[in-house]
Protein backbone atom coordinates (compact mmCIF):
# COMPACT_ATOMS: atom_id res chain seq x y z
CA UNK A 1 -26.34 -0.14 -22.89
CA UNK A 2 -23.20 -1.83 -22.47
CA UNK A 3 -21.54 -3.23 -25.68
CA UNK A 4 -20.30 -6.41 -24.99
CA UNK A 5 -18.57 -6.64 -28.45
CA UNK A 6 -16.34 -3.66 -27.82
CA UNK A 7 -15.31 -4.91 -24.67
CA UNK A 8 -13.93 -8.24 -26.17
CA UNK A 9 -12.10 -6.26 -28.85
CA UNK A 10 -10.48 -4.01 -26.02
CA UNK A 11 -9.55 -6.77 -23.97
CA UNK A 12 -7.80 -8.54 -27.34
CA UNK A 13 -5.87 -5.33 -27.41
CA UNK A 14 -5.35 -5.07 -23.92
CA UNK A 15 -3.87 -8.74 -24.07
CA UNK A 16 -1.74 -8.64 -26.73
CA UNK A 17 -0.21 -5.56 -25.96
CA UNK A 18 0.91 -7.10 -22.79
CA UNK A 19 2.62 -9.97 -25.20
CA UNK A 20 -0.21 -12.17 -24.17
CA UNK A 21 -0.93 -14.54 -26.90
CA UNK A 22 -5.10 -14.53 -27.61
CA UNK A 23 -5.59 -17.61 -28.81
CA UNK A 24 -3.45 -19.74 -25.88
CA UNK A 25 -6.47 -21.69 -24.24
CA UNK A 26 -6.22 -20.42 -20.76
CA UNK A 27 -7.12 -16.48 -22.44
CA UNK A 28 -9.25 -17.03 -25.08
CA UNK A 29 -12.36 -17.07 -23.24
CA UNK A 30 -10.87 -14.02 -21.39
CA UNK A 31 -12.91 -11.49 -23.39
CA UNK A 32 -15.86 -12.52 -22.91
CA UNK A 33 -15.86 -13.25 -19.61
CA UNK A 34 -14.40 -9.39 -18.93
CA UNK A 35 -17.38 -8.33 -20.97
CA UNK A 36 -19.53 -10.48 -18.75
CA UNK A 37 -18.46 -8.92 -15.58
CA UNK A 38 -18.32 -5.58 -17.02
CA UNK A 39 -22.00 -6.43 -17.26
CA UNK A 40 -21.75 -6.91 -13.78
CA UNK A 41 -19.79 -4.41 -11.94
CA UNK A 42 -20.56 -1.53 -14.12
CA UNK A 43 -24.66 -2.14 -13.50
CA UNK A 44 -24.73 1.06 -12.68
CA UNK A 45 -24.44 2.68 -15.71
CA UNK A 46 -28.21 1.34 -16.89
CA UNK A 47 -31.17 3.02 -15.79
CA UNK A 48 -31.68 1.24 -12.52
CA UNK A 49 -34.13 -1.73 -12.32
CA UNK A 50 -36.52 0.29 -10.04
CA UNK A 51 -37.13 3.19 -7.83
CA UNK A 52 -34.24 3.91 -5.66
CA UNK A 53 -35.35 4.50 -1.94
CA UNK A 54 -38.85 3.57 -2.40
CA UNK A 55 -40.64 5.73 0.60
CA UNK A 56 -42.87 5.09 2.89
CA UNK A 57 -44.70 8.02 4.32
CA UNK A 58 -46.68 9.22 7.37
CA UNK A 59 -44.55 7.11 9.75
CA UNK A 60 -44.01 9.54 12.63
CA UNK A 61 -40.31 8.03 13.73
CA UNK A 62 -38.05 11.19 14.37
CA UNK A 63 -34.97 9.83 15.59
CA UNK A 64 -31.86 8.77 14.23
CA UNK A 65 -31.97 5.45 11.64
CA UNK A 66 -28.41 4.07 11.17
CA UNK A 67 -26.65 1.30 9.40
CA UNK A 68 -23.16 0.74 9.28
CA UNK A 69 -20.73 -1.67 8.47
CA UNK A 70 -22.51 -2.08 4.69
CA UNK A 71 -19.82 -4.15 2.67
CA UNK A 72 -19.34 -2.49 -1.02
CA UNK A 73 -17.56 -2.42 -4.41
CA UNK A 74 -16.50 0.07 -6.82
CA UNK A 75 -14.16 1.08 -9.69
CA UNK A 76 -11.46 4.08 -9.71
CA UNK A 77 -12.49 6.17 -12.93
CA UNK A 78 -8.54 6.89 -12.85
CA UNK A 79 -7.09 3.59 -12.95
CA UNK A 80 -9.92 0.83 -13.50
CA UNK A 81 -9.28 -0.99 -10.44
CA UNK A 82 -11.26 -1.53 -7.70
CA UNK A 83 -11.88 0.09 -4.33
CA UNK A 84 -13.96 -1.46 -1.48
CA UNK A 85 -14.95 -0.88 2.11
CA UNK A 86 -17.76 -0.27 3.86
CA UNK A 87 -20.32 2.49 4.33
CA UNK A 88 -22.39 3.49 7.38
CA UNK A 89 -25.21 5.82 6.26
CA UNK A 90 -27.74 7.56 9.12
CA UNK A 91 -30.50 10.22 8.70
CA UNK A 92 -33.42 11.14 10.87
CA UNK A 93 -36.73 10.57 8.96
CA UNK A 94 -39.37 13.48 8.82
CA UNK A 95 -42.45 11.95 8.40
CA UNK A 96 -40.48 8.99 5.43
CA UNK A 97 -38.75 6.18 5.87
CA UNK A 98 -37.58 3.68 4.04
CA UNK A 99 -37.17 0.10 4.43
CA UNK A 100 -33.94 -1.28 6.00
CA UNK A 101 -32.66 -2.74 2.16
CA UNK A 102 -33.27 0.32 0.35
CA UNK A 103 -30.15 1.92 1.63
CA UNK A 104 -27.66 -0.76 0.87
CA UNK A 105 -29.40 -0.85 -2.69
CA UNK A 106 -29.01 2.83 -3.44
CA UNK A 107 -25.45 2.43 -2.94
CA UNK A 108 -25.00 -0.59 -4.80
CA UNK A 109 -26.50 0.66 -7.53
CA UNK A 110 -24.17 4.49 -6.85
CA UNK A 111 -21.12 2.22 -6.22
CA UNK A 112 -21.35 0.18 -9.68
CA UNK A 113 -19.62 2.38 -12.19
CA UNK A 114 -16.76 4.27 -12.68
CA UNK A 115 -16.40 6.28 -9.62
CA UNK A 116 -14.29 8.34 -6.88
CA UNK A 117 -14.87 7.64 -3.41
CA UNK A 118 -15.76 11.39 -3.08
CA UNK A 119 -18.49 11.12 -5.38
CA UNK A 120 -20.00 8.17 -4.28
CA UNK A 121 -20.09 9.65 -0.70
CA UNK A 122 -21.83 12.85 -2.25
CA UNK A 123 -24.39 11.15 -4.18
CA UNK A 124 -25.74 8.99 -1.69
CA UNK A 125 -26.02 11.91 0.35
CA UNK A 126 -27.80 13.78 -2.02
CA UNK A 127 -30.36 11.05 -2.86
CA UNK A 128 -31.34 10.89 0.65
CA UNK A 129 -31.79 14.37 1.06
CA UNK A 130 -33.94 13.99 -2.44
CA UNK A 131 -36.00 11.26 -2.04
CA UNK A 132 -36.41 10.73 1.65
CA UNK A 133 -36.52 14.36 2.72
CA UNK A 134 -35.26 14.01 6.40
CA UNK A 135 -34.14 16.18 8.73
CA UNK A 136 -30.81 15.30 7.84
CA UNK A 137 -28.29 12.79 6.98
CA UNK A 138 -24.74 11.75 6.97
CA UNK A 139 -23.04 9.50 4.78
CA UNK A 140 -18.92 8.06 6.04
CA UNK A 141 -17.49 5.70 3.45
CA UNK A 142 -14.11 3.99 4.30
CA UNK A 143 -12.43 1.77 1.60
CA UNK A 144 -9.05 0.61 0.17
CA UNK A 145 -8.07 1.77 -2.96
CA UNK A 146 -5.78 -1.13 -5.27
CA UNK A 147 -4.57 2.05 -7.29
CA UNK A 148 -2.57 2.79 -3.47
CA UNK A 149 -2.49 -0.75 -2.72
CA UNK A 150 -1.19 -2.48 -5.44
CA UNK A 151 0.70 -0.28 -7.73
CA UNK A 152 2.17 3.25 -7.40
CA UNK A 153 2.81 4.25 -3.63
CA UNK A 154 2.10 0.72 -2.65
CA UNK A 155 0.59 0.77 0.68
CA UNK A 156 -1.90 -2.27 1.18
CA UNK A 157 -4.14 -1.90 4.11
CA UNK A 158 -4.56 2.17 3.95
CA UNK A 159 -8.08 3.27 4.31
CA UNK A 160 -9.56 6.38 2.86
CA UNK A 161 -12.32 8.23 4.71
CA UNK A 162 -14.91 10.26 2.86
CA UNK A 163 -17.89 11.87 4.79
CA UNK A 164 -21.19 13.68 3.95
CA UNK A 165 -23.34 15.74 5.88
CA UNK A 166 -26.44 17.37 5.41
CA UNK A 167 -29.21 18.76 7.43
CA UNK A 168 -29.18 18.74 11.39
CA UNK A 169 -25.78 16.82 10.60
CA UNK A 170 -24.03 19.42 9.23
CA UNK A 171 -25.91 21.99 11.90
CA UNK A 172 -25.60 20.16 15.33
CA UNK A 173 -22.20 18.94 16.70
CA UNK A 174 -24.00 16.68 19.30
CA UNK A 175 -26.29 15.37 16.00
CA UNK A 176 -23.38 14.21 14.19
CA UNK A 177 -21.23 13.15 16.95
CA UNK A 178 -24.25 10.74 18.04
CA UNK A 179 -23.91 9.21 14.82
CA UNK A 180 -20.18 8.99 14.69
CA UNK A 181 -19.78 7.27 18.16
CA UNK A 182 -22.59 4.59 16.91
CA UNK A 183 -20.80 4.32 13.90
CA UNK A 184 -17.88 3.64 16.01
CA UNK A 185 -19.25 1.39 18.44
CA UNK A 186 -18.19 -2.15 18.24
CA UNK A 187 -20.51 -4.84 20.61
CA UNK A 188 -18.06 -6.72 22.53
C-alpha cells in the first residue's frame, strides 16, 4: 500500500530544505499532488490488478511474435528520476500465446516502480519464459536516463541498451539476428 500521508510529509521536507516556502500558494498543493502521482507511477509496487500474460493455449503458431517500438516509463532506484524509451519484446510461442496487449501490460506494470534498466529487461524476460513457456524470447530495452541527462555527466539524448535472451535466442545466431534486423527495420 502506498501511504499517501508520508509522502506529503517528505515532500514538506523535501521543499523546505530546498528554501522553498510550504505555504506560498503555487506549492502548497505540491504534496499532495506528488503523493497522487506517486500513486501513479509507482503502480507497480501493488499486487497487480490481474493476471499478467493471461495465456491462451493450444494455438499451434511456431514462429516468431514481435512488437517493438512499445513507448515506456520508469524510475532510477538511484536517483528518483525518470528513464524512458521504448522496448521491443519477441518470443516464439510453443503451443501459448498471448494476446497482442498483454505484452505492453506486463511491462507497464514491471516498468512502474523503482527500477534499473537491467532489471526491468531481466524480468520481462523471465515472465515470458514463466508464464508463456515458448521456445524462446528476447527482450531489447533502449531508454534515456535524466540521472545522465540532466544532472551529473550531462549528456541529453544518450541511449542505454539493455538486452535479454532466452531460449532458441540465446542458442541460434540466425534466431536472434531475425529478431534484431525486424527490430531494426524501419517501413519507409
Amino acid at each position: 500500500m502506498i501511504d499517501r500521508k508520508k509522502i506529503e510529509e517528505g515532500v514538506k521536507l523535501i521543499l523546505e530544505g530546498i528554501g522553498e516556502n510550504i505555504e506560498r500558494p503555487g506549492i502548497k498543493d505540491t504534496p499532495s499532488r506528488i503523493a497522487r502521482m506517486c500513486e501513479e507511477i509507482f503502480r507497480g509496487m501493488l499486487p497487480p490488478d490481474e493476471d499478467l500474460l493471461k495465456c491462451i493455449e493450444g494455438e499451434t503458431h511456431d514462429e516468431m511474435v514481435l512488437i517493438r517500438d512499445i513507448p515506456f516509463y520508469s524510475i532510477c532506484e538511484h536517483h528518483l528520476l525518470p528513464f524512458f524509451g521504448n522496448a521491443h519484446i519477441a518470443y516464439i510461442p510453443d503451443g501459448r500465446i498471448v494476446g497482442l496487449s498483454e505484452l505492453p501490460k506486463a511491462l507497464d506494470y514491471l516498468s512502474k516502480r523503482p527500477q534499473v534498466q537491467e532489471r526491468l529487461t531481466s524480468q520481462l524476460a523471465n515472465l515470458l519464459m514463466e508464464k508463456l513457456k515458448p521456445k524462446g524470447c528476447m527482450v531489447v530495452i533502449e531508454a534515456e536516463h535524466l540521472c545522465m541527462s540532466m544532472r551529473g555527466i550531462r549528456k541529453p539524448g544518450t541511449k542505454t541498451i539493455t538486452s535479454a535472451v532466452r531460449g532458441i535466442f540465446r542458442k541460434s545466431q540466425a534466431t536472434r539476428q531475425e529478431a534484431l534486423e525486424l527490430i531494426k527495420r524501419r517501413d519507409k
